[in-house]
N, C-alpha and C. Protein backbone atom coordinates (compact mmCIF):
# COMPACT_ATOMS: atom_id res chain seq x y z
N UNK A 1 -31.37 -6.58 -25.79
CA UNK A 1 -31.95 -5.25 -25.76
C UNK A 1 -32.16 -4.76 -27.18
N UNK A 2 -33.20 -5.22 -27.73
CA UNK A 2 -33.86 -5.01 -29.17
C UNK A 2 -34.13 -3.15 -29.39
N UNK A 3 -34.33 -2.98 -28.19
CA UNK A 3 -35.66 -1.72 -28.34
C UNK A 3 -34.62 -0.61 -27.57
N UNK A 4 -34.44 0.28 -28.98
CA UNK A 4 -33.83 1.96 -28.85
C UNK A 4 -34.17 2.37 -27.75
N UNK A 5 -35.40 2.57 -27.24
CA UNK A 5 -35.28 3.65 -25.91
C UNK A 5 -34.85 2.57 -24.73
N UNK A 6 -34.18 1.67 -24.67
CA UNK A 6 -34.14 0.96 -23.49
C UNK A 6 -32.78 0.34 -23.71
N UNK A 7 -31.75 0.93 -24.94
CA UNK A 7 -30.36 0.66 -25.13
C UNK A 7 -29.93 1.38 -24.22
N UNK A 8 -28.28 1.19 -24.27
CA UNK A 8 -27.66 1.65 -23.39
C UNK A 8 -25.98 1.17 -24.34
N UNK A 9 -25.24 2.67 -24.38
CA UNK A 9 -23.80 2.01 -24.90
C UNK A 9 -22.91 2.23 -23.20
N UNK A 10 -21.90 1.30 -24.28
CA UNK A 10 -21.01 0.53 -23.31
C UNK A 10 -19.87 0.88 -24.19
N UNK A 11 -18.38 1.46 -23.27
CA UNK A 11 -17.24 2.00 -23.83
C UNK A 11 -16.19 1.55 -22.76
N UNK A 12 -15.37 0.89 -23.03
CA UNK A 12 -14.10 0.30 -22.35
C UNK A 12 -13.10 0.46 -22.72
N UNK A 13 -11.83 1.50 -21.58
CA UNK A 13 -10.63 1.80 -22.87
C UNK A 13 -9.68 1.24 -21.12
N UNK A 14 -8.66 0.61 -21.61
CA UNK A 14 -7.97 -0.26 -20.68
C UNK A 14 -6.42 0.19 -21.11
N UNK A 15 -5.76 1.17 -19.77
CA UNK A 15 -4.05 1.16 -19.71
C UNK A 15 -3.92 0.36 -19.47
N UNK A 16 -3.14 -0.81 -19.90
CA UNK A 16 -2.31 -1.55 -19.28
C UNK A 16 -1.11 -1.33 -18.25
N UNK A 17 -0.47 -0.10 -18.70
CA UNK A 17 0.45 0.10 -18.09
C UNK A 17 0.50 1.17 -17.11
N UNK A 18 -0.71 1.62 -17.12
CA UNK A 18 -1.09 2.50 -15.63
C UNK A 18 -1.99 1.94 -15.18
N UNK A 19 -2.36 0.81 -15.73
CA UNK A 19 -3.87 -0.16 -14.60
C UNK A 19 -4.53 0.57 -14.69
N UNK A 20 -5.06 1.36 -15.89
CA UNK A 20 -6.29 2.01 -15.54
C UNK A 20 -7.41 1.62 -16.66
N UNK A 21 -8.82 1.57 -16.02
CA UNK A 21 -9.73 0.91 -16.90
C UNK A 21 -10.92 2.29 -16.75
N UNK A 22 -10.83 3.00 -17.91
CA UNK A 22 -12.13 3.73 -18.13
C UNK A 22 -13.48 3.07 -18.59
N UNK A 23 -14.74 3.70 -18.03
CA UNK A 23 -16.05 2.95 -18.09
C UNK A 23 -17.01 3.71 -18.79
N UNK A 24 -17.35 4.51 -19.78
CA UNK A 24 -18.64 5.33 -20.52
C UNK A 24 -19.33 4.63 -20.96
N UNK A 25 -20.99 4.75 -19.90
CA UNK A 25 -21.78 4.24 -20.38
C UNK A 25 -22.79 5.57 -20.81
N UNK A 26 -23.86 5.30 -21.68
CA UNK A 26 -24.48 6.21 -21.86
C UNK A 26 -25.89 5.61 -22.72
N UNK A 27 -27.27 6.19 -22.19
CA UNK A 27 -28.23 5.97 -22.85
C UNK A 27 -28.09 6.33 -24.42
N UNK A 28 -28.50 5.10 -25.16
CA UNK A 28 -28.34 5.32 -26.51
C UNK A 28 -29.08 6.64 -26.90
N UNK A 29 -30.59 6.61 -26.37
CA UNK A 29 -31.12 7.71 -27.24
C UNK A 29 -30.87 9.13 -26.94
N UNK A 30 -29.63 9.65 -25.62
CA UNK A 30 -29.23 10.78 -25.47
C UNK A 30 -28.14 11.38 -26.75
N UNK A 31 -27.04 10.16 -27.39
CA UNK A 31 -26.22 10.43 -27.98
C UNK A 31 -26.75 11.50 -28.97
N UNK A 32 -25.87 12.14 -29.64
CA UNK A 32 -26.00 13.30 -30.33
C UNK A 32 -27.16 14.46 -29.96
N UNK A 33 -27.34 14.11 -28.77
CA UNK A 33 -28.04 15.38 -27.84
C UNK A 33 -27.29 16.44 -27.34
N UNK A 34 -27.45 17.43 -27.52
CA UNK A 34 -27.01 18.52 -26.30
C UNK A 34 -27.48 18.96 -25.10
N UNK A 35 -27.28 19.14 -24.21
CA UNK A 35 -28.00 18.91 -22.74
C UNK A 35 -27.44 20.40 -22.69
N UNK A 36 -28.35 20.88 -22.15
CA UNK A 36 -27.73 22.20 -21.31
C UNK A 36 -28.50 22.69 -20.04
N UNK A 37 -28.44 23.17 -18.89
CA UNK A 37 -29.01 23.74 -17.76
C UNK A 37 -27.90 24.73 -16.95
N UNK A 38 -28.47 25.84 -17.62
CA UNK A 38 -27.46 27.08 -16.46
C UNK A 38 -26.14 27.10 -17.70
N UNK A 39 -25.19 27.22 -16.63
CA UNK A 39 -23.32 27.02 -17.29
C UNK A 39 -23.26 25.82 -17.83
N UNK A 40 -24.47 24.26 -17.35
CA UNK A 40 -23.38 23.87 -17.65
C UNK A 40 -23.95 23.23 -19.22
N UNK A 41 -23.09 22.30 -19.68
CA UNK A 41 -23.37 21.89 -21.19
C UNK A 41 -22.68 20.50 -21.47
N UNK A 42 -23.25 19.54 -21.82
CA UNK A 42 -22.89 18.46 -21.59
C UNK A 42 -23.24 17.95 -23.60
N UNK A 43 -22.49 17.97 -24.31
CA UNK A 43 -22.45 17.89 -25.31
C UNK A 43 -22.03 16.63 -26.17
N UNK A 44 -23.18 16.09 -26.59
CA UNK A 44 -23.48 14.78 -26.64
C UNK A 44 -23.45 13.90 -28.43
N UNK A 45 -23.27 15.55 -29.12
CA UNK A 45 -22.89 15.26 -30.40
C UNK A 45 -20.94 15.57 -30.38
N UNK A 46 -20.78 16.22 -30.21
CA UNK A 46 -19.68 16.76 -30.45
C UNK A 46 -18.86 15.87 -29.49
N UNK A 47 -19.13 14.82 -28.39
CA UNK A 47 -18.16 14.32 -28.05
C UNK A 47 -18.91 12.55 -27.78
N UNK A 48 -19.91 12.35 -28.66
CA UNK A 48 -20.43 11.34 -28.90
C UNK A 48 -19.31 10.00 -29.15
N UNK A 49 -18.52 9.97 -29.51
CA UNK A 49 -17.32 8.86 -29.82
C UNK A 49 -16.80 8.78 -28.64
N UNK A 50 -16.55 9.44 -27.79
CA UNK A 50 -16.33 8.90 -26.64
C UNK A 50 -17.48 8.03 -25.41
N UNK A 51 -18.48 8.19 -25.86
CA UNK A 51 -19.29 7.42 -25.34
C UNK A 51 -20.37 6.07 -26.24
N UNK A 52 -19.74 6.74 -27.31
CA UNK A 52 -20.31 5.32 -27.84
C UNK A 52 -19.22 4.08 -28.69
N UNK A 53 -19.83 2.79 -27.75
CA UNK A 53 -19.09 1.97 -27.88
C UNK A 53 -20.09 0.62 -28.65
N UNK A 54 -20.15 -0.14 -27.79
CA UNK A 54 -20.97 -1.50 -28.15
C UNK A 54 -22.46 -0.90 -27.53
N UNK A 55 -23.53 -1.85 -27.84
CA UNK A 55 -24.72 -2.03 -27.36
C UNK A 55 -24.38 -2.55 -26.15
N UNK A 56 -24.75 -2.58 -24.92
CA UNK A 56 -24.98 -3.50 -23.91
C UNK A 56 -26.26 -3.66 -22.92
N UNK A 57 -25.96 -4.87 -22.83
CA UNK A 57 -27.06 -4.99 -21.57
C UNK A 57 -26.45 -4.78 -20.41
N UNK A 58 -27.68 -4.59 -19.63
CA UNK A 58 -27.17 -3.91 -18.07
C UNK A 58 -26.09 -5.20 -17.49
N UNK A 59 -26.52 -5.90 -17.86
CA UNK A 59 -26.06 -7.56 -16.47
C UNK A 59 -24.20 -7.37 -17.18
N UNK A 60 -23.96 -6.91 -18.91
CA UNK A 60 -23.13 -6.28 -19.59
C UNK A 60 -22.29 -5.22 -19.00
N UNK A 61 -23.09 -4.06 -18.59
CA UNK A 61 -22.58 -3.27 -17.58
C UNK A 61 -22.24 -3.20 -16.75
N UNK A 62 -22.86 -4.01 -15.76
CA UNK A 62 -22.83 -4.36 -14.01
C UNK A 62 -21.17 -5.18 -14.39
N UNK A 63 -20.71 -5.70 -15.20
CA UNK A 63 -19.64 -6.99 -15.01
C UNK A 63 -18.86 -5.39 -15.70
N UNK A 64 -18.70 -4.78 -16.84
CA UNK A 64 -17.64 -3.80 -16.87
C UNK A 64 -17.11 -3.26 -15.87
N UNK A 65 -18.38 -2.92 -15.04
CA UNK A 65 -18.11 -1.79 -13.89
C UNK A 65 -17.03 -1.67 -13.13
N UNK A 66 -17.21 -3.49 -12.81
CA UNK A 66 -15.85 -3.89 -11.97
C UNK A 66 -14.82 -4.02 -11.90
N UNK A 67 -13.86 -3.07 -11.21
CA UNK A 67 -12.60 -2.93 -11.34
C UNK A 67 -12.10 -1.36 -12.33
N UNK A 68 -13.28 -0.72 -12.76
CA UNK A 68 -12.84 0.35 -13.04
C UNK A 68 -12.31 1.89 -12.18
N UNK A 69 -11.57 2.47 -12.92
CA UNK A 69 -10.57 3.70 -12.28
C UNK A 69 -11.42 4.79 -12.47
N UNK A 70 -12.23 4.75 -13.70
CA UNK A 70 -12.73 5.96 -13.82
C UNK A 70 -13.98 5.74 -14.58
N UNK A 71 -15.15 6.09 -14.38
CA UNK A 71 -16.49 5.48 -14.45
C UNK A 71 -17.35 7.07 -14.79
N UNK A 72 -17.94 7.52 -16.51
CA UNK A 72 -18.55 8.68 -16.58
C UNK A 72 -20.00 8.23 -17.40
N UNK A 73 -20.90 8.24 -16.69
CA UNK A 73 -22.36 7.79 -16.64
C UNK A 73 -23.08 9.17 -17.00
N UNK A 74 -24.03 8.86 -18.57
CA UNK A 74 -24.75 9.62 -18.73
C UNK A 74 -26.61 8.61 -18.85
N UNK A 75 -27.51 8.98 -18.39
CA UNK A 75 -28.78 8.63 -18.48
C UNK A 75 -29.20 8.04 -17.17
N UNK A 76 -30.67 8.39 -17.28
CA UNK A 76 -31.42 7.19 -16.40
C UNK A 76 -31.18 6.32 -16.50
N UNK A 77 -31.04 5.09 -17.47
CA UNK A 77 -30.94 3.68 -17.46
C UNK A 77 -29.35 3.48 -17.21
N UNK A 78 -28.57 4.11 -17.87
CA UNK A 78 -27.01 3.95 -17.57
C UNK A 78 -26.83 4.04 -15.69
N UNK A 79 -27.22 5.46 -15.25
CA UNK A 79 -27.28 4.84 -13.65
C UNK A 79 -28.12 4.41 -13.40
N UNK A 80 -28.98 3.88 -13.26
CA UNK A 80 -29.49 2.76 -12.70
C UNK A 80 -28.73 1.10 -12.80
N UNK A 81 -28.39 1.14 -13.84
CA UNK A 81 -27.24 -0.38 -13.78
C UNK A 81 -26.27 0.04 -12.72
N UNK A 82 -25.76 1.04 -12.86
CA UNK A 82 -24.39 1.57 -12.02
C UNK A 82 -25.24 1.61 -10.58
N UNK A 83 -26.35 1.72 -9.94
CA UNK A 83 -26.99 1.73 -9.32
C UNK A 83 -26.40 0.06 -8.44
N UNK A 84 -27.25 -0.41 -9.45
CA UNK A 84 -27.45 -2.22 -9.47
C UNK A 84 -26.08 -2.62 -9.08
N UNK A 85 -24.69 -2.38 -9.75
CA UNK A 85 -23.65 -2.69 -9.88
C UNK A 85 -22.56 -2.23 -8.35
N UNK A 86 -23.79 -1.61 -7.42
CA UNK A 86 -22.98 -0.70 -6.23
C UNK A 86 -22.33 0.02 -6.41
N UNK A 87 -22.00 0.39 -7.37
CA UNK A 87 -21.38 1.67 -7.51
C UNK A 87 -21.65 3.00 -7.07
N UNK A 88 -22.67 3.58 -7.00
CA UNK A 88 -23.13 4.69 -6.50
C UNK A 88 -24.50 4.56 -6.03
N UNK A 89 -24.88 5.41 -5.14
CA UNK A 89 -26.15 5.11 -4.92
C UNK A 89 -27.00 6.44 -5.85
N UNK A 90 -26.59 7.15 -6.66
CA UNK A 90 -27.24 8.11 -7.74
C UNK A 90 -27.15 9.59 -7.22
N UNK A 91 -27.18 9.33 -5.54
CA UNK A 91 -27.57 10.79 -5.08
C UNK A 91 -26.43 11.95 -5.69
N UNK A 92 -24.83 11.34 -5.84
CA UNK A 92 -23.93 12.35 -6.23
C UNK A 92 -23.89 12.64 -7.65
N UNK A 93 -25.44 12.19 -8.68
CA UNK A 93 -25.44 12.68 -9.87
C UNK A 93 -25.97 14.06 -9.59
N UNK A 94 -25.57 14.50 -10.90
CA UNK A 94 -26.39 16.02 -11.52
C UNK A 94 -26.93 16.24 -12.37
N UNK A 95 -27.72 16.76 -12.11
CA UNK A 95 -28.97 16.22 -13.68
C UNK A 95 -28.91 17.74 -14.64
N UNK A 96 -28.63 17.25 -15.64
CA UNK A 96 -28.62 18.44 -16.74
C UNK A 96 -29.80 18.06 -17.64
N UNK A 97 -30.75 19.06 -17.66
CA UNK A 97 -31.80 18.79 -18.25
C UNK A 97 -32.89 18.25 -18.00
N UNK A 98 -32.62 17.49 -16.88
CA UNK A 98 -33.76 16.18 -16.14
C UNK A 98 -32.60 14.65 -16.50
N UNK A 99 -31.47 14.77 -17.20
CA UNK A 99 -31.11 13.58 -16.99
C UNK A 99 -29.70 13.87 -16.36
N UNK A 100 -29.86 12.79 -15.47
CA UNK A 100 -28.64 12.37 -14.47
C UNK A 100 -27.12 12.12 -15.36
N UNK A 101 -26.33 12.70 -14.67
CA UNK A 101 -24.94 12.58 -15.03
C UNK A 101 -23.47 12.49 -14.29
N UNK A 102 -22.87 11.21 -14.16
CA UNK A 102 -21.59 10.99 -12.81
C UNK A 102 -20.48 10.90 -13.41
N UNK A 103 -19.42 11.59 -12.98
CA UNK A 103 -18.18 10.92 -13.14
C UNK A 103 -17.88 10.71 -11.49
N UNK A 104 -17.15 9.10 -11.58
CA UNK A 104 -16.14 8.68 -10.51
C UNK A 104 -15.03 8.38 -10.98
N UNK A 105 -14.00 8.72 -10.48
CA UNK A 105 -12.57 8.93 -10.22
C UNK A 105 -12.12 7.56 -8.83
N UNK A 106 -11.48 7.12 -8.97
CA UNK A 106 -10.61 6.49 -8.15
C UNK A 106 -9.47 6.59 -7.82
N UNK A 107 -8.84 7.14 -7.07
CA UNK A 107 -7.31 7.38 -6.53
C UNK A 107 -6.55 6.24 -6.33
């Protein structure tokens, strides 16, 4: 994935000792964006390090996905892998701005 508007980061932070595997993916070219619609505000400079990790490709993503506890998806292209990956089918995103945004939680 050569080409900026069609990146996508990839962020993996792994408890060992609570088994828990966090998943932030996020379209590269949202980072250091601020999103806002209504209340809410989804702030994309100011908490940019938490979503940016490595470059990845989706087929990259689809294999993180699995087995994660807690999964927070910002962009079109980010869900759509998560799409691909069964994870959600998109409908329980919320779009701030026009772009889609999920957190899943696992109990």
């Amino acid at each position: 994935m050569s080409h900026n508007n069609t990146a996508m980061y990839l962020k993996v932070i792994t408890i060992e000792e609570k088994k828990e595997k966090l998943v932030a993916i996020c379209d590269k070219d949202l980072l250091g964006k601020k999103l806002k619609e209504g209340d809410i505000v989804l702030d994309l400079e100011k908490y940019q390090n938490f979503y940016k990790g490595n470059i990845a490709t989706e087929r990259e993503i689809i294999t993180a996905l699995k087995g994660a506890t807690s999964i927070n998806i910002v962009g079109i292209r980010s869900l759509e892998a998560a799409k691909k990956a069964g994870i959600t089918t998109g409908e329980e995103a919320i779009l701030i701005n026009r772009v889609p945004h999920l957190q899943i939680y696992r109990i």
